[in-house]
Structures are given as structure tokens and as C-alpha cells.
C-alpha atoms as a PDB file:
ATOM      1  CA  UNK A   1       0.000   0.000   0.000  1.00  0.00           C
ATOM      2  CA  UNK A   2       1.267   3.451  -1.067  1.00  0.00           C
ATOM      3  CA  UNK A   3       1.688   6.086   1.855  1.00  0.00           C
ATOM      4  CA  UNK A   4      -0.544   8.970   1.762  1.00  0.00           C
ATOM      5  CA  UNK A   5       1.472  11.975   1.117  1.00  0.00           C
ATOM      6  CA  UNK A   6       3.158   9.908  -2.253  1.00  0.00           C
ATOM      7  CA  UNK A   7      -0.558   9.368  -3.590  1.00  0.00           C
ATOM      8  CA  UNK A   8      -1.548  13.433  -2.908  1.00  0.00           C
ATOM      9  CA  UNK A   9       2.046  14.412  -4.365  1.00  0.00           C
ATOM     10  CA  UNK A  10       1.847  12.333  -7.440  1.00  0.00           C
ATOM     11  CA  UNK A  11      -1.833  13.913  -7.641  1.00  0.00           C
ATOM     12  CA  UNK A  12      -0.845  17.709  -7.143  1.00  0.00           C
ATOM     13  CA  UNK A  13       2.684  16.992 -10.027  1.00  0.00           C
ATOM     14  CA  UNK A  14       2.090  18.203 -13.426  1.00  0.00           C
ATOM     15  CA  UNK A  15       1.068  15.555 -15.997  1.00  0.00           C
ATOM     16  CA  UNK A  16       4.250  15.895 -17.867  1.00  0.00           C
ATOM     17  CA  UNK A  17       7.485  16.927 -15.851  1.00  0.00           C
ATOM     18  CA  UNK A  18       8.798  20.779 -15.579  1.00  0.00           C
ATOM     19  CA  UNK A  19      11.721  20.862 -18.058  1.00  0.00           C
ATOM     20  CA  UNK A  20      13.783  23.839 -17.375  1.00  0.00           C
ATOM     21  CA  UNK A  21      14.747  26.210 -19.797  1.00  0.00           C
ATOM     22  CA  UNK A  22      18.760  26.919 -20.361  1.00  0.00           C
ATOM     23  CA  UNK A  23      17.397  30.889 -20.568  1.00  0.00           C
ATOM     24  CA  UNK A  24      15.768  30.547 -17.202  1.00  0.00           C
ATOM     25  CA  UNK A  25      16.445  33.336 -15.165  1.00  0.00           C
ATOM     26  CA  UNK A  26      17.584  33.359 -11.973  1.00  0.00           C
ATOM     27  CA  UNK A  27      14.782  34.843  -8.904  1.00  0.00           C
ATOM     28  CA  UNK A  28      17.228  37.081  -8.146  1.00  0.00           C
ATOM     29  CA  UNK A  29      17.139  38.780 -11.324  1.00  0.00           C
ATOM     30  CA  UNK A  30      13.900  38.630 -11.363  1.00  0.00           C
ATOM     31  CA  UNK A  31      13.493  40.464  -7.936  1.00  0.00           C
ATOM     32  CA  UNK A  32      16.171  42.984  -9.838  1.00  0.00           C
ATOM     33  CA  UNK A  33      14.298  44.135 -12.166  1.00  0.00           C
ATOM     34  CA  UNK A  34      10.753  44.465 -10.384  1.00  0.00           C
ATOM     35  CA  UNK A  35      12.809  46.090  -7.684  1.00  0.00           C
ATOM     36  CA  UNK A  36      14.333  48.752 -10.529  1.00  0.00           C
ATOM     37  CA  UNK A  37      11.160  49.023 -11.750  1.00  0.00           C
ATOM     38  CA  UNK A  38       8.906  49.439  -8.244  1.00  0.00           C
ATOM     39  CA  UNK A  39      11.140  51.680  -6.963  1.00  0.00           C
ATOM     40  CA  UNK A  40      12.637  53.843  -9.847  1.00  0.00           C
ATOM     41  CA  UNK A  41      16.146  53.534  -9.472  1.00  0.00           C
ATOM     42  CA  UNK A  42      19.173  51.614  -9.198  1.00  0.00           C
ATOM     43  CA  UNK A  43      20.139  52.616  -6.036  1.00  0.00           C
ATOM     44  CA  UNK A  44      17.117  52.476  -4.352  1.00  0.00           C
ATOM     45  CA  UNK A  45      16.389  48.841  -5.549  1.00  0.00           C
ATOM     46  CA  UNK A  46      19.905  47.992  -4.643  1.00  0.00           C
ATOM     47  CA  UNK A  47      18.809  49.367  -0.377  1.00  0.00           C
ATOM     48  CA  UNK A  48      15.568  47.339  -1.029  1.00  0.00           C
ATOM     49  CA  UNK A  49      17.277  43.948  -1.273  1.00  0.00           C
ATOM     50  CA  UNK A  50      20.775  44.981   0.322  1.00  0.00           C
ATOM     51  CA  UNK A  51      23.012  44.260  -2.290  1.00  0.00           C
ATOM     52  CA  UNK A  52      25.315  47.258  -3.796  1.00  0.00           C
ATOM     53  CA  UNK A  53      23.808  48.958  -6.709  1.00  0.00           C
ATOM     54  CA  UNK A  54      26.396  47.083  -8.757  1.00  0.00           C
ATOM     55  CA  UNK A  55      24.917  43.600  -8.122  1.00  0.00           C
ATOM     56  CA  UNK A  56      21.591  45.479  -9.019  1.00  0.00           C
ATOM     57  CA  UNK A  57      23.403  46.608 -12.792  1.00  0.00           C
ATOM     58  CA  UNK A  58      24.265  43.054 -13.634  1.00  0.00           C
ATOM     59  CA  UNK A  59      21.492  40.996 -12.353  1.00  0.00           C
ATOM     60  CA  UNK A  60      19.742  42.782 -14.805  1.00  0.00           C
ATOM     61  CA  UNK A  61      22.666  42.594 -17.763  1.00  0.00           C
ATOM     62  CA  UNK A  62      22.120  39.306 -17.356  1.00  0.00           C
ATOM     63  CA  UNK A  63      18.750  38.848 -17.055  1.00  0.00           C
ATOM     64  CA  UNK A  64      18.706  40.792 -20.227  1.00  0.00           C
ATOM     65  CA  UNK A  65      21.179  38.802 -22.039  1.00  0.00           C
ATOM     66  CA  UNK A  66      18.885  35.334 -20.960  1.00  0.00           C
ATOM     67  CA  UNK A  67      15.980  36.766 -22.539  1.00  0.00           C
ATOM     68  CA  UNK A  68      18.302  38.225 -25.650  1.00  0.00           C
ATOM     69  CA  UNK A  69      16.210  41.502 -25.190  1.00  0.00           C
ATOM     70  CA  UNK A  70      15.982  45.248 -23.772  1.00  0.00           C
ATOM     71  CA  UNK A  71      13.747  45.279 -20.630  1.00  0.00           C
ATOM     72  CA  UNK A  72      14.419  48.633 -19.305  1.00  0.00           C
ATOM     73  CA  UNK A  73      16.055  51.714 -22.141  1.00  0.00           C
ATOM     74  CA  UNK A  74      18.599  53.570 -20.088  1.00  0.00           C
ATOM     75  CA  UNK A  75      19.122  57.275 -20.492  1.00  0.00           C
ATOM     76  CA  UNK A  76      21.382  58.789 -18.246  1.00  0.00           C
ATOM     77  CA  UNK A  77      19.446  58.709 -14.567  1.00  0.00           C
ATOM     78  CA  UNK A  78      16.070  57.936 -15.676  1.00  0.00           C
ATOM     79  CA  UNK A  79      15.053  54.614 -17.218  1.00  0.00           C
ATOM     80  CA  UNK A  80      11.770  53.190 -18.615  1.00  0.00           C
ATOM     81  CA  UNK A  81      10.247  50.004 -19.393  1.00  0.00           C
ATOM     82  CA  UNK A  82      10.488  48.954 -23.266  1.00  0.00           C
ATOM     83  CA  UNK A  83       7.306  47.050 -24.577  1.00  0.00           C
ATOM     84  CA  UNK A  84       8.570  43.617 -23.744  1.00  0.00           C
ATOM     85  CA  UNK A  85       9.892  44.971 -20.162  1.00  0.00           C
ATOM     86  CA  UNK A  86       5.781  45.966 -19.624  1.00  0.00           C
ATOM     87  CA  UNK A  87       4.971  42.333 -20.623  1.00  0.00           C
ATOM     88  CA  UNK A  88       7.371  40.392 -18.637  1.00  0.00           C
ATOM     89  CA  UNK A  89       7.001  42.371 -15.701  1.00  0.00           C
ATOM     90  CA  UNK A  90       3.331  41.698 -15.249  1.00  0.00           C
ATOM     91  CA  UNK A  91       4.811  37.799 -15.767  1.00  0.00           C
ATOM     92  CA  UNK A  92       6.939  38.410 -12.945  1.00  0.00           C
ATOM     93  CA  UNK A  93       4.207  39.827 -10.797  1.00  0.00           C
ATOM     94  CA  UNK A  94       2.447  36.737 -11.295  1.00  0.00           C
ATOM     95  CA  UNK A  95       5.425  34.356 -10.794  1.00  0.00           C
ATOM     96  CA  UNK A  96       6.164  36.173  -7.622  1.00  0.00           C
ATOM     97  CA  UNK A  97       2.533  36.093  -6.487  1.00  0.00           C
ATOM     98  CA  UNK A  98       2.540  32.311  -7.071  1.00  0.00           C
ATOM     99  CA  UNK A  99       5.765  31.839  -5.386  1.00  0.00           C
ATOM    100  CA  UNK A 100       4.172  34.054  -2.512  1.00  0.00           C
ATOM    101  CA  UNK A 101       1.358  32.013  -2.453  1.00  0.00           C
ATOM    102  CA  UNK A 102       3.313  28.573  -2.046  1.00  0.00           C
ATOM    103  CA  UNK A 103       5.595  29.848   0.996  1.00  0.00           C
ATOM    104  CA  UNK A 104       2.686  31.283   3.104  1.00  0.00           C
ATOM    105  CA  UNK A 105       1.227  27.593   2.086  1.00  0.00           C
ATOM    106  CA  UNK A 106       3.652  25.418   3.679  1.00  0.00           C
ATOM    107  CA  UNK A 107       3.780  27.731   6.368  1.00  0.00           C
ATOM    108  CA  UNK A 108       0.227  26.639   7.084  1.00  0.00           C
ATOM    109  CA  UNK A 109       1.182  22.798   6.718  1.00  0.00           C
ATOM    110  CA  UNK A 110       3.783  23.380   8.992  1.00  0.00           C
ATOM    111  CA  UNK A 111       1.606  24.909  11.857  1.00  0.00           C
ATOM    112  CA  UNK A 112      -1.109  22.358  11.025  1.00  0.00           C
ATOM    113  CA  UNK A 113       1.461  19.999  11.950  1.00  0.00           C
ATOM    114  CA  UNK A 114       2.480  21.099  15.511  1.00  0.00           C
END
């Protein structure tokens, strides 16, 4: 007889396994850019997750470079969303919403438990 929590895992898993894609980016990147973006600024998304502004420049490079596109045009100081930026932010909104979602989750399983 199969235990309980293997039946309701095999139950919740997708039907055909998650294959990752090699552009994948990283959650840090991802908090990066929404950071840039929430807050305006470099600097002020680099306080927000206490890394130094630096950190802040590449995660995004990068994330850019995964993607192969522009997310945010830079000019000078002030920055702003390109077209595809727009659409994968509200993707990233929903990612992190979902990843939200799961953590406050398992913290419920875990105080059900006790």
C-alpha cells in the first residue's frame, strides 16, 4: 500500500514533468528588475534587497542577455520600461505572487502539523 502523502504528491505533479529552460532566469534577477522598476532607481532597488547597486546593474545585464532583449532603455538617470519589459514584468508579478502564495502555504502545513 502506497503512503498517503506519495498518492496526494503524485496527484498535485504536473502531468508531464517541468523541463527547465537553459534561458531561465535566476529569482534574483527577477526580484532585480521588479525592484528597478517598483522603486525607480538603481540605487534604491539595490537598499531594497541589500546588495550594492552594482549587483543590481548586472542581475539585470544578465537577465537581459537570458531573454536576448531590452527590458528597461537607459538614459542617463532615468530609465523606462520597453514594450517587452511591460509584458514580462506583469509575468513576474504573477510568478512572484505564485511563489508568494506557495511559501505562506507550507507555512500553514507546517503549523497544522504542531
Amino acid at each position: 500500500m502506497e503512503d498517503a502523502s506519495v498518492l496526494m504528491f503524485a496527484f498535485l505533479s504536473p502531468i508531464r514533468p517541468f523541463v527547465m529552460n537553459r534561458n531561465m532566469p535566476e529569482i534574483r534577477q527577477v526580484l532585480a528588475f521588479v525592484a528597478i522598476v517598483e522603486t525607480g532607481s538603481f540605487t534604491l532597488a539595490a537598499k531594497r534587497l541589500n546588495l550594492t547597486q552594482s549587483a543590481i546593474s548586472h542581475s539585470l545585464r544578465s537577465l537581459e542577455e537570458a531573454l536576448n532583449t531590452r527590458l528597461i532603455d537607459r538614459k542617463g538617470k532615468f530609465h523606462t520600461l520597453t514594450p517587452t519589459g511591460e509584458v514580462f514584468l506583469c509575468h513576474c508579478h504573477a510568478v512572484l505572487a505564485e511563489l508568494d502564495r506557495a511559501v505562506r502555504h507550507m507555512s500553514e502545513l507546517q503549523q497544522q502539523a504542531v
